[in-house]
N, C-alpha and C. Protein backbone atom coordinates (compact mmCIF):
# COMPACT_ATOMS: atom_id res chain seq x y z
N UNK A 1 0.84 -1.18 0.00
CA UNK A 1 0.00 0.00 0.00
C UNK A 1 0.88 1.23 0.00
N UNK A 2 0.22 2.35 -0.77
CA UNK A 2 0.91 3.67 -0.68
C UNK A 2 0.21 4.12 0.56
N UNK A 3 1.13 4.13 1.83
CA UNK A 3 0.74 5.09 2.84
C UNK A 3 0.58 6.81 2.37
N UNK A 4 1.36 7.10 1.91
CA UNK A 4 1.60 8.52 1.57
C UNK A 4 0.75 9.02 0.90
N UNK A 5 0.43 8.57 -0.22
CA UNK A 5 -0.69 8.75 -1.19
C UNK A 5 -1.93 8.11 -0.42
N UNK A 6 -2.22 7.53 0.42
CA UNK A 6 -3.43 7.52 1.21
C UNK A 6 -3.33 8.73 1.68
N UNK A 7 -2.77 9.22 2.40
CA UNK A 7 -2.86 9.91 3.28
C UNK A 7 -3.10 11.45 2.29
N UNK A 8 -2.38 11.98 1.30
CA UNK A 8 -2.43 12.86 0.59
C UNK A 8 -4.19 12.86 0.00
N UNK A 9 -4.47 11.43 -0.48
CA UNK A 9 -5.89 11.51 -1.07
C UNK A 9 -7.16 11.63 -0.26
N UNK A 10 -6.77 11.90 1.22
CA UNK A 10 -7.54 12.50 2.17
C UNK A 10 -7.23 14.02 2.76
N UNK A 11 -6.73 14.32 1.73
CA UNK A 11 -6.40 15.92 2.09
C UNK A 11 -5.28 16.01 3.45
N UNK A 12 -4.27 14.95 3.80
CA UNK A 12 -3.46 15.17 4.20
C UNK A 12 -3.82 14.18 5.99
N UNK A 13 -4.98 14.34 6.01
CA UNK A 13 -5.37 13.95 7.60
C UNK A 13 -4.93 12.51 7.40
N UNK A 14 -3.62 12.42 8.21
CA UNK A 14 -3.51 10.65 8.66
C UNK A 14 -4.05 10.02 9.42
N UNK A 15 -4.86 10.89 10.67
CA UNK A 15 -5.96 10.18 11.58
C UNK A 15 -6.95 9.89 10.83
N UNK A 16 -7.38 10.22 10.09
CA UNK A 16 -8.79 9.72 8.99
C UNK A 16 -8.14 8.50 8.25
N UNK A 17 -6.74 8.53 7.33
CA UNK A 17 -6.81 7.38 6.86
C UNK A 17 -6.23 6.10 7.83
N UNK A 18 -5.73 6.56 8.81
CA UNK A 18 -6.31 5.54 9.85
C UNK A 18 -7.14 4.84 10.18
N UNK A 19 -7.72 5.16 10.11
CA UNK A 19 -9.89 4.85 10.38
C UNK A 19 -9.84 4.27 9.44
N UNK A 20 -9.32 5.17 7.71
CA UNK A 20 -10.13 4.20 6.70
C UNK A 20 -9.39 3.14 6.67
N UNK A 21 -8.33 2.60 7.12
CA UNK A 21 -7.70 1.41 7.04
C UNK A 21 -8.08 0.41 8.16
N UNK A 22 -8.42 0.91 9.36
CA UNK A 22 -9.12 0.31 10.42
C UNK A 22 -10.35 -0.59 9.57
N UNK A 23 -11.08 0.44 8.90
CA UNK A 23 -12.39 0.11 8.89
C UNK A 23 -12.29 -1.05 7.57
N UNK A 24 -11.24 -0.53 6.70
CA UNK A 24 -11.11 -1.78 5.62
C UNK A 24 -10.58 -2.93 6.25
N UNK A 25 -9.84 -3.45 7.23
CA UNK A 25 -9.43 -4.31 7.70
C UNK A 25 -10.26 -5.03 8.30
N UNK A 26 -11.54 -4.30 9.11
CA UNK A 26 -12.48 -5.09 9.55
C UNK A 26 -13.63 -5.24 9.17
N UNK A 27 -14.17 -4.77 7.25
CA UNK A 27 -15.26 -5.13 6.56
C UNK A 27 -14.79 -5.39 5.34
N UNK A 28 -13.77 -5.85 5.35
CA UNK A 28 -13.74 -6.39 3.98
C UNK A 28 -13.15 -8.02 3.67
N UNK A 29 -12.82 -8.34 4.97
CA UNK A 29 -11.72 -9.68 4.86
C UNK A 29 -12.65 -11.15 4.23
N UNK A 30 -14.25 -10.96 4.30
CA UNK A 30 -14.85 -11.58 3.58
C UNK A 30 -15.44 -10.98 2.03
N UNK A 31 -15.03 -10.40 1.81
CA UNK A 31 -15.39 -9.28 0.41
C UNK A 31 -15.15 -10.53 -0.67
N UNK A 32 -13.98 -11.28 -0.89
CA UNK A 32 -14.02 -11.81 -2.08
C UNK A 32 -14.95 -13.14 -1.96
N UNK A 33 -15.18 -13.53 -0.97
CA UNK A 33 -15.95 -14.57 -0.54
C UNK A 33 -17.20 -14.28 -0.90
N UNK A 34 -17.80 -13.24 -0.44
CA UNK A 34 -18.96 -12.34 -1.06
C UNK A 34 -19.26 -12.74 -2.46
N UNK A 35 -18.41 -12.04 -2.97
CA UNK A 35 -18.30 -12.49 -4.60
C UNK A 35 -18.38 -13.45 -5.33
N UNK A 36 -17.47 -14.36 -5.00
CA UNK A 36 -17.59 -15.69 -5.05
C UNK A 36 -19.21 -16.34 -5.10
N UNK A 37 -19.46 -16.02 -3.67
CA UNK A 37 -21.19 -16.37 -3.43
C UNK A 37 -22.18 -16.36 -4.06
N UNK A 38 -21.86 -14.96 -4.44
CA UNK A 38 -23.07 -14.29 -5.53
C UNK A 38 -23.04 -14.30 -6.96
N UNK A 39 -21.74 -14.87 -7.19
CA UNK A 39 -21.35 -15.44 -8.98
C UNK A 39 -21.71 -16.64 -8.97
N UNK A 40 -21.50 -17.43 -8.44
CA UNK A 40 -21.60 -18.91 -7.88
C UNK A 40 -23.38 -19.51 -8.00
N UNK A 41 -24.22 -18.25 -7.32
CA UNK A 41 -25.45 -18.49 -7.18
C UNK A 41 -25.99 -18.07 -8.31
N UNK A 42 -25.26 -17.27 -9.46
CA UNK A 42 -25.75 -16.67 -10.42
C UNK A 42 -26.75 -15.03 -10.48
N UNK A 43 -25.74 -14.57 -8.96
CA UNK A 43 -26.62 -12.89 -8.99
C UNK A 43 -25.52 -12.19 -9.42
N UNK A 44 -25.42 -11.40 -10.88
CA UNK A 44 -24.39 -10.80 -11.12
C UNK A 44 -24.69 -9.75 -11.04
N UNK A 45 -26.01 -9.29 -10.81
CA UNK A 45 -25.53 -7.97 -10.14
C UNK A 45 -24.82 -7.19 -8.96
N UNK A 46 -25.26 -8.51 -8.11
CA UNK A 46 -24.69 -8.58 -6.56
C UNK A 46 -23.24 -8.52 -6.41
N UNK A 47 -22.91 -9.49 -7.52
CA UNK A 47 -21.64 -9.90 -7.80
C UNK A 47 -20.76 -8.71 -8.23
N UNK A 48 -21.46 -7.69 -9.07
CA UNK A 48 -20.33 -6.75 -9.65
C UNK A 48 -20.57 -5.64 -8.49
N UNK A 49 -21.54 -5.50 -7.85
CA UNK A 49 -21.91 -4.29 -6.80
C UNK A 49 -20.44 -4.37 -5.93
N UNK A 50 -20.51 -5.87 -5.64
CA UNK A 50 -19.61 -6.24 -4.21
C UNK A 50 -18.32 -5.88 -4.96
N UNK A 51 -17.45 -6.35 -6.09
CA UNK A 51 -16.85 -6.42 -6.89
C UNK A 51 -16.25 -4.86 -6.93
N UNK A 52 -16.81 -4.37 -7.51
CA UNK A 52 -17.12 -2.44 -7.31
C UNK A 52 -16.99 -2.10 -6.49
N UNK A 53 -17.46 -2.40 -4.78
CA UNK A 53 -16.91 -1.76 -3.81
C UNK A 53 -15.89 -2.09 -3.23
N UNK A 54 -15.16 -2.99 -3.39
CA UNK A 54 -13.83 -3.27 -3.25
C UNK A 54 -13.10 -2.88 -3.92
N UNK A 55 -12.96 -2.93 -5.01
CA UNK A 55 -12.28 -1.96 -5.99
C UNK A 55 -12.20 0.05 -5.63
N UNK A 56 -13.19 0.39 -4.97
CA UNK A 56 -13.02 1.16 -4.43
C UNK A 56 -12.34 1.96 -3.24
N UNK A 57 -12.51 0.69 -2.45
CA UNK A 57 -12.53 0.31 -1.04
C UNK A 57 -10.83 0.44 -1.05
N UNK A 58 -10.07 -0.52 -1.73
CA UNK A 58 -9.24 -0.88 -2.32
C UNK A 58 -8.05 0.88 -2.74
N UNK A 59 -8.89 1.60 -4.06
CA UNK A 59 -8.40 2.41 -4.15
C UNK A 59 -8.55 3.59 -3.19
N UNK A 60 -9.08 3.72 -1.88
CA UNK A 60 -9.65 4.46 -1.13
C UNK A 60 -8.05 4.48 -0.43
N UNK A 61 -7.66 3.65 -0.11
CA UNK A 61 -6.45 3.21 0.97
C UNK A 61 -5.12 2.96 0.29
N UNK A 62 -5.18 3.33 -1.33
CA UNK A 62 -4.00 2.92 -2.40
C UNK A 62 -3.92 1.66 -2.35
N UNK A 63 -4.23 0.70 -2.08
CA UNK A 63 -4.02 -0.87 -2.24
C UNK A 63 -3.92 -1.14 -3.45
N UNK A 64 -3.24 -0.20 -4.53
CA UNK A 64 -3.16 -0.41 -6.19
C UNK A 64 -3.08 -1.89 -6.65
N UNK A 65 -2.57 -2.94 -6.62
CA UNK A 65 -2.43 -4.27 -7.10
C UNK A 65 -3.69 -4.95 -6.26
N UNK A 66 -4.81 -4.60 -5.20
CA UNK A 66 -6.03 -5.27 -5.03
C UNK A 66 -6.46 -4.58 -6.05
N UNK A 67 -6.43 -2.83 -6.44
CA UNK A 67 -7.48 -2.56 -6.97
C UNK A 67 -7.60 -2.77 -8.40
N UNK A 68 -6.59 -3.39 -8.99
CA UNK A 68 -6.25 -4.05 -10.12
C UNK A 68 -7.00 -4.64 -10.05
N UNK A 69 -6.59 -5.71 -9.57
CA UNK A 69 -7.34 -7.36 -9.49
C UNK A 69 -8.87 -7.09 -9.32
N UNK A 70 -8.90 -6.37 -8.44
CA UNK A 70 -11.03 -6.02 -8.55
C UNK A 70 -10.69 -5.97 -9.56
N UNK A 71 -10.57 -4.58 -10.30
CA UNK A 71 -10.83 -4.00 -11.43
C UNK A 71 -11.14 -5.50 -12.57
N UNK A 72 -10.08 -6.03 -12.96
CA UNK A 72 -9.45 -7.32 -13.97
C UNK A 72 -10.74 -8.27 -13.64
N UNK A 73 -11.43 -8.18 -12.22
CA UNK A 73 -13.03 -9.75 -12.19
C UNK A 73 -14.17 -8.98 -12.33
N UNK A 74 -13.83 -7.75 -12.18
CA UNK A 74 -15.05 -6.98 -12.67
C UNK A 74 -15.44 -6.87 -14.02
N UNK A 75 -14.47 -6.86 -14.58
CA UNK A 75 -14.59 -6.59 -15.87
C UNK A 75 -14.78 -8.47 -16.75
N UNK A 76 -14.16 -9.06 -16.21
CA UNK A 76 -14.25 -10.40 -16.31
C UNK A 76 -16.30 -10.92 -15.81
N UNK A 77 -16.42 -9.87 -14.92
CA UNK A 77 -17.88 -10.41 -14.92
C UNK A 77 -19.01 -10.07 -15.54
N UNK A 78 -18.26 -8.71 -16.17
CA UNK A 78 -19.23 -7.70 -17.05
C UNK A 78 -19.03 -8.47 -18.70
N UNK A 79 -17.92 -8.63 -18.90
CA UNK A 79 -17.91 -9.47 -19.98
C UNK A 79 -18.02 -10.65 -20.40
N UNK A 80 -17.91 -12.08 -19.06
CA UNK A 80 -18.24 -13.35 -19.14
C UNK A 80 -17.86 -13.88 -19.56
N UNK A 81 -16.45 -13.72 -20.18
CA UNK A 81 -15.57 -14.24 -20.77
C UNK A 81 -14.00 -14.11 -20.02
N UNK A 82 -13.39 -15.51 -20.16
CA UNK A 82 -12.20 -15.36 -18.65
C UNK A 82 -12.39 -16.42 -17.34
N UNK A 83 -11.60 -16.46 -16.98
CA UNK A 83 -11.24 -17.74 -15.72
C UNK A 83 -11.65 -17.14 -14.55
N UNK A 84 -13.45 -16.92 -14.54
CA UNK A 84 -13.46 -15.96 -12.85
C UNK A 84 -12.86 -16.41 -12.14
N UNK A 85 -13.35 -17.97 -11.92
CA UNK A 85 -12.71 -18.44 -10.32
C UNK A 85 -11.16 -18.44 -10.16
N UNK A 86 -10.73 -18.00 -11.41
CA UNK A 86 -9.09 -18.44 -11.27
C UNK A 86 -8.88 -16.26 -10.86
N UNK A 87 -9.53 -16.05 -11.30
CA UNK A 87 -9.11 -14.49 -11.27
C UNK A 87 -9.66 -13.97 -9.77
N UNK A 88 -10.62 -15.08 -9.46
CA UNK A 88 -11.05 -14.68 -7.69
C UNK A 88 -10.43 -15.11 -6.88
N UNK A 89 -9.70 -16.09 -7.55
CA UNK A 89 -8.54 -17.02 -6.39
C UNK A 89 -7.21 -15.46 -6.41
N UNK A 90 -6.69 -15.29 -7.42
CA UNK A 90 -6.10 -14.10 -7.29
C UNK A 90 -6.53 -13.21 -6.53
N UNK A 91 -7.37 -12.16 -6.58
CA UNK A 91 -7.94 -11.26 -5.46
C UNK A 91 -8.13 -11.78 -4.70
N UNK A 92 -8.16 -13.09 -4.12
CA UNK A 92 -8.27 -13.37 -3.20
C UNK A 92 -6.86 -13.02 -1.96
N UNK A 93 -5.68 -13.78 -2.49
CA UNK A 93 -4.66 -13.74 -2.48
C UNK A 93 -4.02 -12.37 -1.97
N UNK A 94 -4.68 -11.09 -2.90
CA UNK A 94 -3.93 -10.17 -2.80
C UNK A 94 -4.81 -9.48 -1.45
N UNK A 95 -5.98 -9.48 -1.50
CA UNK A 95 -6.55 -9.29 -0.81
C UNK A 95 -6.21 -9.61 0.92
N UNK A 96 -5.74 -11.12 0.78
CA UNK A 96 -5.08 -11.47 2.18
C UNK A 96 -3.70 -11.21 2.17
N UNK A 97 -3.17 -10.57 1.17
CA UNK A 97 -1.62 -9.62 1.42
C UNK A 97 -1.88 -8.13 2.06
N UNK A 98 -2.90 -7.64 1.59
CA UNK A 98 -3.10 -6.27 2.07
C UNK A 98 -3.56 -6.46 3.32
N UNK A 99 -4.50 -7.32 4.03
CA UNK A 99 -5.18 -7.61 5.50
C UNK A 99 -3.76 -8.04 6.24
N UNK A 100 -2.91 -8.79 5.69
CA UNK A 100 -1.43 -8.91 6.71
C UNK A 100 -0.85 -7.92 7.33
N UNK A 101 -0.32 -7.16 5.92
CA UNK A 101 0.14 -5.65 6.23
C UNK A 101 -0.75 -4.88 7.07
N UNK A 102 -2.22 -4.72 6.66
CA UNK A 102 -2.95 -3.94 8.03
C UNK A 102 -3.25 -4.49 9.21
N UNK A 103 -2.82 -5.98 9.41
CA UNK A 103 -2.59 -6.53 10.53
C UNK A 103 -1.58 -6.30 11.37
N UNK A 104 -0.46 -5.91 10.41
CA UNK A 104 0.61 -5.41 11.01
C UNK A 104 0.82 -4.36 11.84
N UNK A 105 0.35 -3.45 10.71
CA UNK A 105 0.09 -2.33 11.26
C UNK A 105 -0.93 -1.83 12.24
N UNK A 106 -1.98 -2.67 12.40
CA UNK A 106 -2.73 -2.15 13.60
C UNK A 106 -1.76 -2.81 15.10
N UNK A 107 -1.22 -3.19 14.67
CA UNK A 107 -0.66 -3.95 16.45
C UNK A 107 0.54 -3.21 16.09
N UNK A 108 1.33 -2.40 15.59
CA UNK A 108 2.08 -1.41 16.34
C UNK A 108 1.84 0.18 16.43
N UNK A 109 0.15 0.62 15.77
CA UNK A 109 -0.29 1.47 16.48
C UNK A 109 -1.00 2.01 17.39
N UNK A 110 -1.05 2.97 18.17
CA UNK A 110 -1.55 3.21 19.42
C UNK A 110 -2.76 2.71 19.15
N UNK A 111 -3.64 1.89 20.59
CA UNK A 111 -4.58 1.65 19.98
C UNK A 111 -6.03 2.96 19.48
N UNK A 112 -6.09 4.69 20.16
CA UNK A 112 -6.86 5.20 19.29
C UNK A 112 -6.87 5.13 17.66
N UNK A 113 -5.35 5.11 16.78
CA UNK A 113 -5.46 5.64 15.69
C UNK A 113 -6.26 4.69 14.56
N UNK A 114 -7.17 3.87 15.45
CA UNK A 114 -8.16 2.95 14.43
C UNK A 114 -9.71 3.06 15.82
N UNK A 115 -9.64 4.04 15.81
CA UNK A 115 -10.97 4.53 17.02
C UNK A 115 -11.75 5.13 16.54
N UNK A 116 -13.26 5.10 16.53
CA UNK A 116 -14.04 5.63 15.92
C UNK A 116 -14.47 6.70 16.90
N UNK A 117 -14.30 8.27 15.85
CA UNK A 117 -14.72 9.18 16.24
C UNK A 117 -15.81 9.33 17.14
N UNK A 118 -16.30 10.41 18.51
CA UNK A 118 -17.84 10.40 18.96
C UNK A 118 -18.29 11.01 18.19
N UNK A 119 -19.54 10.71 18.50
CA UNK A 119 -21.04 11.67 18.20
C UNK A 119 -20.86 12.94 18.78
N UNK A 120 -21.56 13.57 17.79
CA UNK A 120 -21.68 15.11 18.31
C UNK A 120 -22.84 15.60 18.12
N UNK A 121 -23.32 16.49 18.98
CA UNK A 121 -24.82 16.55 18.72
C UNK A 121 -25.78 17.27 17.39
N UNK A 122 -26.76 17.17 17.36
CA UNK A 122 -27.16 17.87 16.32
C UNK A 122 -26.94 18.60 15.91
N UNK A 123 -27.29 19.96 17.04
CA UNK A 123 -26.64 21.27 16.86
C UNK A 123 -25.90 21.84 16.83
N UNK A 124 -24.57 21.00 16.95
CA UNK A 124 -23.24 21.25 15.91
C UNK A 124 -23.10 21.21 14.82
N UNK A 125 -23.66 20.82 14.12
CA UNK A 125 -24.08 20.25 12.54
C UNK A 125 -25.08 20.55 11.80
N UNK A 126 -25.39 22.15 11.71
CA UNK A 126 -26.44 22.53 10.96
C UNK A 126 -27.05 22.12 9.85
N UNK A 127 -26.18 22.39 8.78
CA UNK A 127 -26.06 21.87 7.54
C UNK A 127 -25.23 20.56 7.29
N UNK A 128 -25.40 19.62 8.20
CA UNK A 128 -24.66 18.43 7.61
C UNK A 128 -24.96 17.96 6.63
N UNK A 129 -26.31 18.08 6.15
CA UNK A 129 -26.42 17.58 4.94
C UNK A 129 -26.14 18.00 3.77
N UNK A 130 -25.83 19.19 3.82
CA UNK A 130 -25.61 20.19 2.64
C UNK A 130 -23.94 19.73 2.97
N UNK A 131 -23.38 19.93 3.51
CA UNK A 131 -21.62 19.33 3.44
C UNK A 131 -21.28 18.55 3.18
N UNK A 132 -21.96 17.15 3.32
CA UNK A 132 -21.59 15.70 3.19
C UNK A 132 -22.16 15.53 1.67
N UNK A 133 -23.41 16.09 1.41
CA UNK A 133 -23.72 16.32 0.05
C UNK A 133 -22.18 16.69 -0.85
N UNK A 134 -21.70 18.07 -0.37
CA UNK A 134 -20.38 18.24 -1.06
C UNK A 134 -19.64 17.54 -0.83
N UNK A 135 -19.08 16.78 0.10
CA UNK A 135 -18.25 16.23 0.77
C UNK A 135 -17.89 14.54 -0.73
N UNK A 136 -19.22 14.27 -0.68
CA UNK A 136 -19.52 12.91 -1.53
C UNK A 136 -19.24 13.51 -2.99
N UNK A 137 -19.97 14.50 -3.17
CA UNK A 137 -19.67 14.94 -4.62
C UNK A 137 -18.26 15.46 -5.02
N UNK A 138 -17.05 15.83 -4.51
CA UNK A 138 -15.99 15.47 -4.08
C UNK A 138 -15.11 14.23 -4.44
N UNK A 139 -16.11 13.28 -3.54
CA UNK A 139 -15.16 12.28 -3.35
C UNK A 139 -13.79 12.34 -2.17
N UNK A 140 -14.69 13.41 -1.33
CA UNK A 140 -14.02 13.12 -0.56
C UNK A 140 -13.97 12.47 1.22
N UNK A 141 -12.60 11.70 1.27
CA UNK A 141 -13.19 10.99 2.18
C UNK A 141 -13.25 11.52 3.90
N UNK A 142 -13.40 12.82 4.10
CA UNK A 142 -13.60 13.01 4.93
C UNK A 142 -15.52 12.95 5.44
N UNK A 143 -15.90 12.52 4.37
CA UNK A 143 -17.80 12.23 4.31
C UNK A 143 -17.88 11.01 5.36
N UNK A 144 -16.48 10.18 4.98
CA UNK A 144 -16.85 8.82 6.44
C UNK A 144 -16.16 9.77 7.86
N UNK A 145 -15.98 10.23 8.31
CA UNK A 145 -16.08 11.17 9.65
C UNK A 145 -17.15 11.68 9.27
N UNK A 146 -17.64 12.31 8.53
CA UNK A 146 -18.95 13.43 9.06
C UNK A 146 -20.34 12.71 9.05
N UNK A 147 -20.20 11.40 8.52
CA UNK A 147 -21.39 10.37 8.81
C UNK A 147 -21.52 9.93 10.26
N UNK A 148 -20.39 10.09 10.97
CA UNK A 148 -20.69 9.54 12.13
C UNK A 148 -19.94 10.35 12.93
N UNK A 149 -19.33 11.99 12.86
CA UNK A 149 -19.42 12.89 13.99
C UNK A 149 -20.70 13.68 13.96
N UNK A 150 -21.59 13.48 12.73
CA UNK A 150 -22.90 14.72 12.52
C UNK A 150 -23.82 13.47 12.35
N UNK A 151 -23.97 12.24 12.97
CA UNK A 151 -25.05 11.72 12.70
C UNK A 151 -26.15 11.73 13.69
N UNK A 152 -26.41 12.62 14.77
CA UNK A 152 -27.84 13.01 15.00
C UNK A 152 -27.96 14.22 14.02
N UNK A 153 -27.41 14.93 13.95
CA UNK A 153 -27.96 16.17 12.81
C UNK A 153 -27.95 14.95 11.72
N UNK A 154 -27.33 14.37 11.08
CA UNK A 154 -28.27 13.69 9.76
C UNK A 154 -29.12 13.17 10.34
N UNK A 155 -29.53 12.14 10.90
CA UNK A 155 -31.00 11.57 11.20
C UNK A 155 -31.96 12.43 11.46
N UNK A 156 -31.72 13.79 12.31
CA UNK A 156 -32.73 14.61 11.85
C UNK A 156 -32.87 15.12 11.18
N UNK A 157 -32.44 15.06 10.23
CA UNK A 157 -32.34 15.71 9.25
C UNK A 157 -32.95 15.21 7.55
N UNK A 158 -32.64 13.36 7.57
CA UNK A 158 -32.82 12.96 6.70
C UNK A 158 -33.94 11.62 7.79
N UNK A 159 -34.05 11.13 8.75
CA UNK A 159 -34.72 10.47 9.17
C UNK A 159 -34.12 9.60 9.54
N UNK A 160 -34.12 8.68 10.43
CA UNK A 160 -33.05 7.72 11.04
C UNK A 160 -33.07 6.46 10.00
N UNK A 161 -34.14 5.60 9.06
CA UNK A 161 -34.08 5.15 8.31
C UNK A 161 -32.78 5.58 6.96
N UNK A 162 -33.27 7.13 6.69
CA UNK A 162 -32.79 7.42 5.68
C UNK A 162 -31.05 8.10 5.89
N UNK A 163 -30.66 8.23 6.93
CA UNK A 163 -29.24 8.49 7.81
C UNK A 163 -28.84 7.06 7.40
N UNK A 164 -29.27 5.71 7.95
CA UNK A 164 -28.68 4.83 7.98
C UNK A 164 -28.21 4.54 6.93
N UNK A 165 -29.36 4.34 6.15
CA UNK A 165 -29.25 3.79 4.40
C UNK A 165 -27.99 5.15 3.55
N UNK A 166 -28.09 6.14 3.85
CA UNK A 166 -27.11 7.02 3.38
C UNK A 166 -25.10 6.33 3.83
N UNK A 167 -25.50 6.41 5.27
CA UNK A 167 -24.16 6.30 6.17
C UNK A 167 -23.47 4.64 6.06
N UNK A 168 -24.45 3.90 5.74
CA UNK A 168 -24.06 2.35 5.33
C UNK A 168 -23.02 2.63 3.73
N UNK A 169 -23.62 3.60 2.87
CA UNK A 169 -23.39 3.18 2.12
C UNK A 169 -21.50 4.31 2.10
N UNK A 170 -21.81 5.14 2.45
CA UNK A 170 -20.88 5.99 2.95
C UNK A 170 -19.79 5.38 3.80
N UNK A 171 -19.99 4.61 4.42
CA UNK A 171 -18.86 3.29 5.03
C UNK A 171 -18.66 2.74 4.45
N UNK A 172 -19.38 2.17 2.75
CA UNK A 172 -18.66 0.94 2.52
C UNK A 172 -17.97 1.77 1.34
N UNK A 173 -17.98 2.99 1.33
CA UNK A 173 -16.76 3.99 0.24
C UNK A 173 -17.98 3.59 -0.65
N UNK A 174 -19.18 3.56 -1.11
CA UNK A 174 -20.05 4.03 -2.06
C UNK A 174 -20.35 5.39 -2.20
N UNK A 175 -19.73 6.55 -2.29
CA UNK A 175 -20.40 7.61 -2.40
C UNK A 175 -20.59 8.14 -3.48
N UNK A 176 -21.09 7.56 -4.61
CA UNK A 176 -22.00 7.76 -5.65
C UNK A 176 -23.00 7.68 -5.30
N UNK A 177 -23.36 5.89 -4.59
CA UNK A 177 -24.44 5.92 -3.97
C UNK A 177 -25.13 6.71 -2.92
N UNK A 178 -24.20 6.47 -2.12
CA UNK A 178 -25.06 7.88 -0.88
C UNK A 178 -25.20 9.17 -1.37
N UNK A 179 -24.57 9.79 -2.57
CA UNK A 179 -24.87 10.80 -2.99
C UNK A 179 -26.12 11.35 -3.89
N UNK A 180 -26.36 9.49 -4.52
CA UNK A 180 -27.33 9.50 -4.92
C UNK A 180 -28.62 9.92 -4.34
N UNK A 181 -28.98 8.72 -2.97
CA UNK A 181 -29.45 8.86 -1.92
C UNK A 181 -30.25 10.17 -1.64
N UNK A 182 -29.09 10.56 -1.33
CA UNK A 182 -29.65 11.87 -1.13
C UNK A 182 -30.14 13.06 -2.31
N UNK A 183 -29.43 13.04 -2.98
CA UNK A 183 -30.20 13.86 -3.93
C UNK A 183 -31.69 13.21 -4.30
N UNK A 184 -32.29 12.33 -3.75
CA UNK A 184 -33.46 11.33 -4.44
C UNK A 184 -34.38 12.10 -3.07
N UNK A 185 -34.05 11.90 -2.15
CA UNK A 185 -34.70 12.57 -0.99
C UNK A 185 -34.97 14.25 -0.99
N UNK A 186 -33.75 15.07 -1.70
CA UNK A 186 -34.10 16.06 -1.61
C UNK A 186 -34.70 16.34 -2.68
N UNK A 187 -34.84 16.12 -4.05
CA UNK A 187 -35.91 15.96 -4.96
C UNK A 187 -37.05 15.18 -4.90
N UNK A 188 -37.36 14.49 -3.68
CA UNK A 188 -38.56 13.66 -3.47
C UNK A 188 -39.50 14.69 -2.77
């Protein structure tokens, strides 16, 4: 992994890509398994969704050679032509090279710098939704902190249903989707 270039593609904050490496280390270690599942059962949409957010997930943290390999079964699933299972056994692989290294690395850092931020109350967060709106349209990843230092101002804001379904997707580095999300709500 490029530490440096993680850290640069979050506008410099290394406590944030902390988190985001925390948080990839502990939702993604079944990701290709996922995949697997849902090609296997014959849901390819499921299959390229999951596929797609790892590949993201992936480039979120510089993990460039996972986000290859997504990239290479994604495209292998969009086209249907190609050795998936041989190309999932690969991501697989690389996938449990990058979880080593962030294994590594979480046991020789302090244990906050993979700590999830508190809550802050509503009324610190006027416009959270109007920021995280920018924040996503961006692409940037300081939207996973403001999902969950401004999430009573989003739930009141967007409804605790519609906070969740935004902030799920905002954790799993979808923010097309959550951006979507929301623009569907505020044009609804």
């Amino acid at each position: 992994m490029n530490h440096a270039g993680g850290v640069a593609r979050l506008m410099g904050d290394g406590a944030l890509f902390g988190r985001v490496l925390a948080r990839f280390r502990n939702e993604y270690r079944q990701a290709v398994a996922g995949v697997r599942a849902a090609y296997d059962q014959g849901d390819m949409p499921l299959a390229l969704r999951l596929v797609h957010t790892l590949k993201g997930a992936a480039g979120m943290i510089e993990a460039v050679p996972l986000r290859r390999q997504a990239d290479a079964v994604e495209r292998l699933l969009r086209t249907g032509a190609g050795d998936v299972h041989g190309s999932l056994v690969r991501l697989q692989n690389e996938l449990e090279r990058v979880l080593r290294e962030l294994d590594v690395l979480a046991s020789t850092l302090p244990g906050r710098a993979f700590a999830a931020p508190a809550r802050g109350p509503a009324q610190a967060h006027p416009d959270a939704v109007g920021r995280l709106e920018t924040l996503l349209d961006e692409g940037n990843g300081a939207a996973v902190d403001l999902v969950r230092e401004a999430a009573d101002a989003l739930a009141a804001q967007l409804g605790e249903e519609g906070y969740r379904d935004v902030a799920d997707r905002v954790e799993s580095f979808d923010f097309d989707g959550a951006l979507a999300l929301l623009r569907e709500r505020a044009d609804g």
